[in-house]
C-alpha atoms as a PDB file:
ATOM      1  CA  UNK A   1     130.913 175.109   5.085  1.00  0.00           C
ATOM      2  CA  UNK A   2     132.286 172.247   6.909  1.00  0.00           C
ATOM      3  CA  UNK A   3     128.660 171.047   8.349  1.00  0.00           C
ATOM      4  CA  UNK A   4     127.478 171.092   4.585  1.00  0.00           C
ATOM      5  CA  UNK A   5     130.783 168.925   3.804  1.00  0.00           C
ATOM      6  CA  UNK A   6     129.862 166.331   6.843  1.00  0.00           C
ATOM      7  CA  UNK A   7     126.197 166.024   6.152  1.00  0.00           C
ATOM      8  CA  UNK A   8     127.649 165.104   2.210  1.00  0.00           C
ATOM      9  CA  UNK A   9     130.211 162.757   3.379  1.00  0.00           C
ATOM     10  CA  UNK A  10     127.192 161.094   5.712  1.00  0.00           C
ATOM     11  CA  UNK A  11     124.932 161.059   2.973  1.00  0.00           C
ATOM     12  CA  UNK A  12     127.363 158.917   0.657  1.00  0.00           C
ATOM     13  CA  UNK A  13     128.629 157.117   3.656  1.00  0.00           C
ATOM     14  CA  UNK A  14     124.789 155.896   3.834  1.00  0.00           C
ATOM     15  CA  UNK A  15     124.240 155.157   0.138  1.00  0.00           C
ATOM     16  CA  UNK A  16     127.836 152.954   0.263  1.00  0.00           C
ATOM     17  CA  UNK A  17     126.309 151.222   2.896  1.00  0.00           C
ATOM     18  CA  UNK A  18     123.038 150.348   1.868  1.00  0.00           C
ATOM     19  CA  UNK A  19     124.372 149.569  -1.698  1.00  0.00           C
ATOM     20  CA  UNK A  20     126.694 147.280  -0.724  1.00  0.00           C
ATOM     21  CA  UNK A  21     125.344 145.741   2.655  1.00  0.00           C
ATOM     22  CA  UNK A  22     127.599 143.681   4.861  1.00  0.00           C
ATOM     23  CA  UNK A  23     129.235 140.839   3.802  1.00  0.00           C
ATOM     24  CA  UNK A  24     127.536 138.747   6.342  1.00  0.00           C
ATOM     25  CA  UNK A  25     124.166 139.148   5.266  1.00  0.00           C
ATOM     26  CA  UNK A  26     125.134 138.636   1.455  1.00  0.00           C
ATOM     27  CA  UNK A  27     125.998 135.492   1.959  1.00  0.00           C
ATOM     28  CA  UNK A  28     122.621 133.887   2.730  1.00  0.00           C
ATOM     29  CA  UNK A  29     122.883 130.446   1.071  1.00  0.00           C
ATOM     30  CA  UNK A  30     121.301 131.248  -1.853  1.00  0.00           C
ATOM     31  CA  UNK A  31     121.029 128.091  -4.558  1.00  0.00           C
ATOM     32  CA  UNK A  32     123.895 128.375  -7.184  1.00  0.00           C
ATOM     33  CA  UNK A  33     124.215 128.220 -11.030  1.00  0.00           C
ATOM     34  CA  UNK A  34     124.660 124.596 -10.529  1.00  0.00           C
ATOM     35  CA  UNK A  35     121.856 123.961  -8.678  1.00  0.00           C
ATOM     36  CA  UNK A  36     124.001 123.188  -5.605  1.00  0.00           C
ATOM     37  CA  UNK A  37     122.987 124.540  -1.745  1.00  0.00           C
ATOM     38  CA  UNK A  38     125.086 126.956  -0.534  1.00  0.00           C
ATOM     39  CA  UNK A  39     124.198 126.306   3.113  1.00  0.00           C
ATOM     40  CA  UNK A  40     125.942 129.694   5.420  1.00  0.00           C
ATOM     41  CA  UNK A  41     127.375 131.186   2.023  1.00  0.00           C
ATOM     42  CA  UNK A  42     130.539 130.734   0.511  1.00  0.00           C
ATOM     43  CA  UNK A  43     131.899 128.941   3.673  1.00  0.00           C
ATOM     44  CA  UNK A  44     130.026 125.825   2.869  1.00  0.00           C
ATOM     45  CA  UNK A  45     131.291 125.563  -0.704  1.00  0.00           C
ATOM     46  CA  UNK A  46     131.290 122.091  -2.321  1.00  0.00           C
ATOM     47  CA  UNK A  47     134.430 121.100  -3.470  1.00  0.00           C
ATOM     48  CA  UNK A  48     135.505 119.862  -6.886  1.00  0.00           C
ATOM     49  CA  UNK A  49     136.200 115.664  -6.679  1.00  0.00           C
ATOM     50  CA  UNK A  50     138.328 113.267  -8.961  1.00  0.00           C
ATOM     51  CA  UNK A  51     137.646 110.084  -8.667  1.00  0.00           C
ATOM     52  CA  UNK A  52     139.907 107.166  -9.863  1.00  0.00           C
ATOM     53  CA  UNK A  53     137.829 103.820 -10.902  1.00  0.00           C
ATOM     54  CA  UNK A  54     140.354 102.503 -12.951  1.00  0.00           C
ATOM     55  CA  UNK A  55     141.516  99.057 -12.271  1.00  0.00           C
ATOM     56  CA  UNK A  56     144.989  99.521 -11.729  1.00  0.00           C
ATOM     57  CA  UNK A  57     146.373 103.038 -12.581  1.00  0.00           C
ATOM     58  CA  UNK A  58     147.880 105.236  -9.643  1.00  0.00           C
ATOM     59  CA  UNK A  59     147.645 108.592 -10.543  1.00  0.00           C
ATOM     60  CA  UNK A  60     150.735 110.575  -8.806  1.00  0.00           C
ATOM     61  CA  UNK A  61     149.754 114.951  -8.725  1.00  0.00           C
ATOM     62  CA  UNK A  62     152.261 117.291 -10.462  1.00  0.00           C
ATOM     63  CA  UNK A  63     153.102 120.397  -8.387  1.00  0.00           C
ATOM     64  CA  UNK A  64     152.579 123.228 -10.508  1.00  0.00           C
ATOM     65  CA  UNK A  65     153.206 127.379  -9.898  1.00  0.00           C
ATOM     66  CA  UNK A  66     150.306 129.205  -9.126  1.00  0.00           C
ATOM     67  CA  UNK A  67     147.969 125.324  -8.514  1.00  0.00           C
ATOM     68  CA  UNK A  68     146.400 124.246  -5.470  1.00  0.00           C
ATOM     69  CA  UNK A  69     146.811 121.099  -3.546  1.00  0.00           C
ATOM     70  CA  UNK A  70     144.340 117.511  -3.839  1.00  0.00           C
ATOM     71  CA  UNK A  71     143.403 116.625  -0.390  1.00  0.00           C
ATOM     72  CA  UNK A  72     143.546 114.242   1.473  1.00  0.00           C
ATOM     73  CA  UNK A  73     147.033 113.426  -0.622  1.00  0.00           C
ATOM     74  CA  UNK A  74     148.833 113.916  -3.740  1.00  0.00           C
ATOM     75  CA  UNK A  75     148.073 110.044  -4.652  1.00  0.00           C
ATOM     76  CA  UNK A  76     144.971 108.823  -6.593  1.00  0.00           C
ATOM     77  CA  UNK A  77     144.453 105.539  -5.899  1.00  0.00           C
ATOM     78  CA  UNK A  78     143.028 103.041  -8.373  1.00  0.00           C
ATOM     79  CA  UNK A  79     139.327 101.223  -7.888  1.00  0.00           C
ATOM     80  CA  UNK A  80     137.288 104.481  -6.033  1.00  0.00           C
ATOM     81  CA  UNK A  81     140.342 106.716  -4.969  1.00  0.00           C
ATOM     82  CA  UNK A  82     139.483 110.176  -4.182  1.00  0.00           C
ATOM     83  CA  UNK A  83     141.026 113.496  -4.393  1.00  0.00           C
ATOM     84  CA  UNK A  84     139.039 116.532  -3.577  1.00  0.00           C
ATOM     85  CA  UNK A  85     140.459 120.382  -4.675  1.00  0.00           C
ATOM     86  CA  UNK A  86     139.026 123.689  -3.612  1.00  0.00           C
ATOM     87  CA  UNK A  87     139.543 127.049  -5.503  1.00  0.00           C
ATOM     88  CA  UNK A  88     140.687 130.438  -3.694  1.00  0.00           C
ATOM     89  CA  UNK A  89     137.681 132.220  -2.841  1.00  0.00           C
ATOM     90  CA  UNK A  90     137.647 135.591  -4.697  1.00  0.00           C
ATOM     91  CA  UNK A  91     134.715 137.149  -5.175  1.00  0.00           C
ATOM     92  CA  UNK A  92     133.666 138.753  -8.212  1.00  0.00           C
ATOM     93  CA  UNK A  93     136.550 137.026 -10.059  1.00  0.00           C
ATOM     94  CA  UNK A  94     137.002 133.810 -12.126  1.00  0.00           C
ATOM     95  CA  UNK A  95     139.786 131.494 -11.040  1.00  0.00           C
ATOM     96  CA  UNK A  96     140.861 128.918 -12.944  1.00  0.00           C
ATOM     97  CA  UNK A  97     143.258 126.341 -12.186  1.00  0.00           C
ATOM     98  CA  UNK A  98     145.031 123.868 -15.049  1.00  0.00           C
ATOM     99  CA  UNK A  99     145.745 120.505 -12.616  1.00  0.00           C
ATOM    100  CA  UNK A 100     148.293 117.747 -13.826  1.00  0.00           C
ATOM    101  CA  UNK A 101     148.878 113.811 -12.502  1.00  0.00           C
ATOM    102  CA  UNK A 102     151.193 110.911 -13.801  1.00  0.00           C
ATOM    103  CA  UNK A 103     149.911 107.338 -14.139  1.00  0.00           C
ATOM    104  CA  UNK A 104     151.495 104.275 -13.429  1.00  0.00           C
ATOM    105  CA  UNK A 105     150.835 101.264 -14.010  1.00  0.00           C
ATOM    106  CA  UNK A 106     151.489  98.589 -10.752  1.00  0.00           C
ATOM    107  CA  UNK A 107     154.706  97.418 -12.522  1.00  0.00           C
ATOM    108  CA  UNK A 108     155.965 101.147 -12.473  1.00  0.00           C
ATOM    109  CA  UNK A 109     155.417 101.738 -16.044  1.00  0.00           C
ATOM    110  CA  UNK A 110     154.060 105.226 -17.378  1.00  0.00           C
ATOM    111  CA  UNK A 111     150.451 104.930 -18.281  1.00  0.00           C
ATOM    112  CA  UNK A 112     150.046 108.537 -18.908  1.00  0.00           C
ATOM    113  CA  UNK A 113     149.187 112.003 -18.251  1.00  0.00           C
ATOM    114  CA  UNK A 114     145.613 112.847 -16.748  1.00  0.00           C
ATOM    115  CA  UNK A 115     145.310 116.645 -17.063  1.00  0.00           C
ATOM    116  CA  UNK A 116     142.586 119.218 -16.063  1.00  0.00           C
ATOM    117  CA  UNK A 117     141.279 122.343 -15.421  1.00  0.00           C
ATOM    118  CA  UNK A 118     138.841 123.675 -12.516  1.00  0.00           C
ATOM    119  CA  UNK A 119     137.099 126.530 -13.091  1.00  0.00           C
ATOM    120  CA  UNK A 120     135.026 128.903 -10.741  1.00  0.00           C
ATOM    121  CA  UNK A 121     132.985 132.130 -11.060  1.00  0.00           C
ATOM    122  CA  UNK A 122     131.558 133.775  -7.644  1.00  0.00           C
ATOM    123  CA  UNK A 123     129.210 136.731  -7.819  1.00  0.00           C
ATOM    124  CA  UNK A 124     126.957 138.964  -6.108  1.00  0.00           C
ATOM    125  CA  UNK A 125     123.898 139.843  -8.754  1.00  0.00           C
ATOM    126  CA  UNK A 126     120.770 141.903  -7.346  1.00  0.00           C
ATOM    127  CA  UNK A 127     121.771 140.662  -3.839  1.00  0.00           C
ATOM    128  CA  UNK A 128     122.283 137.028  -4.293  1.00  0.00           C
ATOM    129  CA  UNK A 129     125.155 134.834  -4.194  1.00  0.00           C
ATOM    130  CA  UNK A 130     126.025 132.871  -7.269  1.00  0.00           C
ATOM    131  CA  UNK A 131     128.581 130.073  -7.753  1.00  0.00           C
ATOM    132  CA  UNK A 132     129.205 128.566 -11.725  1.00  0.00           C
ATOM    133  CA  UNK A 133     131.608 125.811 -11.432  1.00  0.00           C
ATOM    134  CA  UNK A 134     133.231 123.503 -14.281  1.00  0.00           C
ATOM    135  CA  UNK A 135     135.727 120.660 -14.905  1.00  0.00           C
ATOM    136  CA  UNK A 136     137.409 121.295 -18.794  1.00  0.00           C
ATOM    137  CA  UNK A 137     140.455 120.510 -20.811  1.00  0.00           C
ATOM    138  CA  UNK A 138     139.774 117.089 -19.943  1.00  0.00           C
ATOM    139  CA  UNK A 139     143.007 114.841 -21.345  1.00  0.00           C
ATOM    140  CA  UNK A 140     143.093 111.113 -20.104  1.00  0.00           C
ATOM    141  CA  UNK A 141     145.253 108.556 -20.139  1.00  0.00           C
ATOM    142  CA  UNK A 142     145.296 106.261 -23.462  1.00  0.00           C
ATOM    143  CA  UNK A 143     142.900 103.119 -22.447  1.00  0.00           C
ATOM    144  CA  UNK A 144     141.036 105.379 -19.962  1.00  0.00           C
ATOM    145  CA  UNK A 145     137.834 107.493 -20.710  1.00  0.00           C
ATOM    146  CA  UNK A 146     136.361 110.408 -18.627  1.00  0.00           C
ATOM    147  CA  UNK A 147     132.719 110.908 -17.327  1.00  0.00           C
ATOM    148  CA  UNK A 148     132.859 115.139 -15.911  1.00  0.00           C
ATOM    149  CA  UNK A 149     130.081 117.316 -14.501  1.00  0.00           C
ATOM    150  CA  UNK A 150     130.186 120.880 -12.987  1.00  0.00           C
ATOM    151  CA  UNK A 151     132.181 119.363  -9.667  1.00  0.00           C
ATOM    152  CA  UNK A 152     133.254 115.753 -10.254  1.00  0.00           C
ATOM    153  CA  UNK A 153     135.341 114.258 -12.797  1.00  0.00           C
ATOM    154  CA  UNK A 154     135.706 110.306 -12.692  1.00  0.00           C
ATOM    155  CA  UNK A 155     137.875 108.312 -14.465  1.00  0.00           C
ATOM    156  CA  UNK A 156     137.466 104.982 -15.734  1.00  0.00           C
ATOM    157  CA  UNK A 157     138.831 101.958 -17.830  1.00  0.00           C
ATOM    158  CA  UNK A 158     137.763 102.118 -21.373  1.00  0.00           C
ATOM    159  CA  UNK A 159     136.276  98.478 -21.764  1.00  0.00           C
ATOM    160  CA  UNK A 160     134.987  98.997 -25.100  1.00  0.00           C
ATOM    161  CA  UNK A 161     139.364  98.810 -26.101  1.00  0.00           C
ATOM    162  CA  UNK A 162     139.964  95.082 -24.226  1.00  0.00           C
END
């Protein structure tokens, strides 16, 4: 009785294995939803950018529960700053992530609230690694307008208003 309960144990022990594989090979760089090279798997993950080309707005991030931190700092320069934000990794989940900055104007004043949220879906599907990625909620500053794809959002003076 127990060498019948071993060899069943073994048996499912085998199909767990094969069903699932290792994590290791999984992640093979496979392309992603977004078209976007994976290189060694989810370690090589592009991250979300926001780029300020406004003329002279400083956008200052808004530490919220539960967000994630811009890098290199929580200050968005004006005329081609950068901040660049990467998700928790979680696989087979979608995290989401609702980001907040306040602009100011050189002279101090408040120009507004820029507002966001990052979105990410990572999957396994027939053996292949898949990554969706998007930038919603867009809200920008009065005088500003918005140009977003799957991973960047830029922000720019709205010309057509002066």
């Amino acid at each position: 009785m127990k060498l019948g309960m071993i060899l069943v144990l073994f048996i499912l022990l085998v199909i767990i294995v094969q069903t699932f594989g290792s994590y290791h090979r999984r992640f093979s760089g496979d392309r992603n939803e977004n078209g976007n090279e994976n290189g060694n798997g989810a370690l090589n993950r592009e991250s979300f950018r926001i780029i300020n080309e406004t003329s002279s707005i400083t956008f200052t991030y808004i530490s919220t529960p539960g967000s994630i931190e811009p890098s290199p700092s929580n200050i968005l320069a004006p005329n081609g700053g950068e901040n660049f934000f990467e998700l928790p990794f979680v696989l087979g989940s979608w995290i989401s992530r609702t980001v907040f900055y306040i602009g100011t104007f050189p002279d101090g004043s408040n120009a507004g609230t820029l507002q966001f949220t990052l979105d990410e879906r990572n999957l396994f599907v027939s053996g292949r690694y898949f990554r969706s990625t998007s930038i919603t909620a867009v809200s920008v500053p009065v005088g500003t307008i918005e140009n977003t794809s799957s991973l960047r959002l830029i922000i720019r003076d709205n010309t057509a208003l002066f």
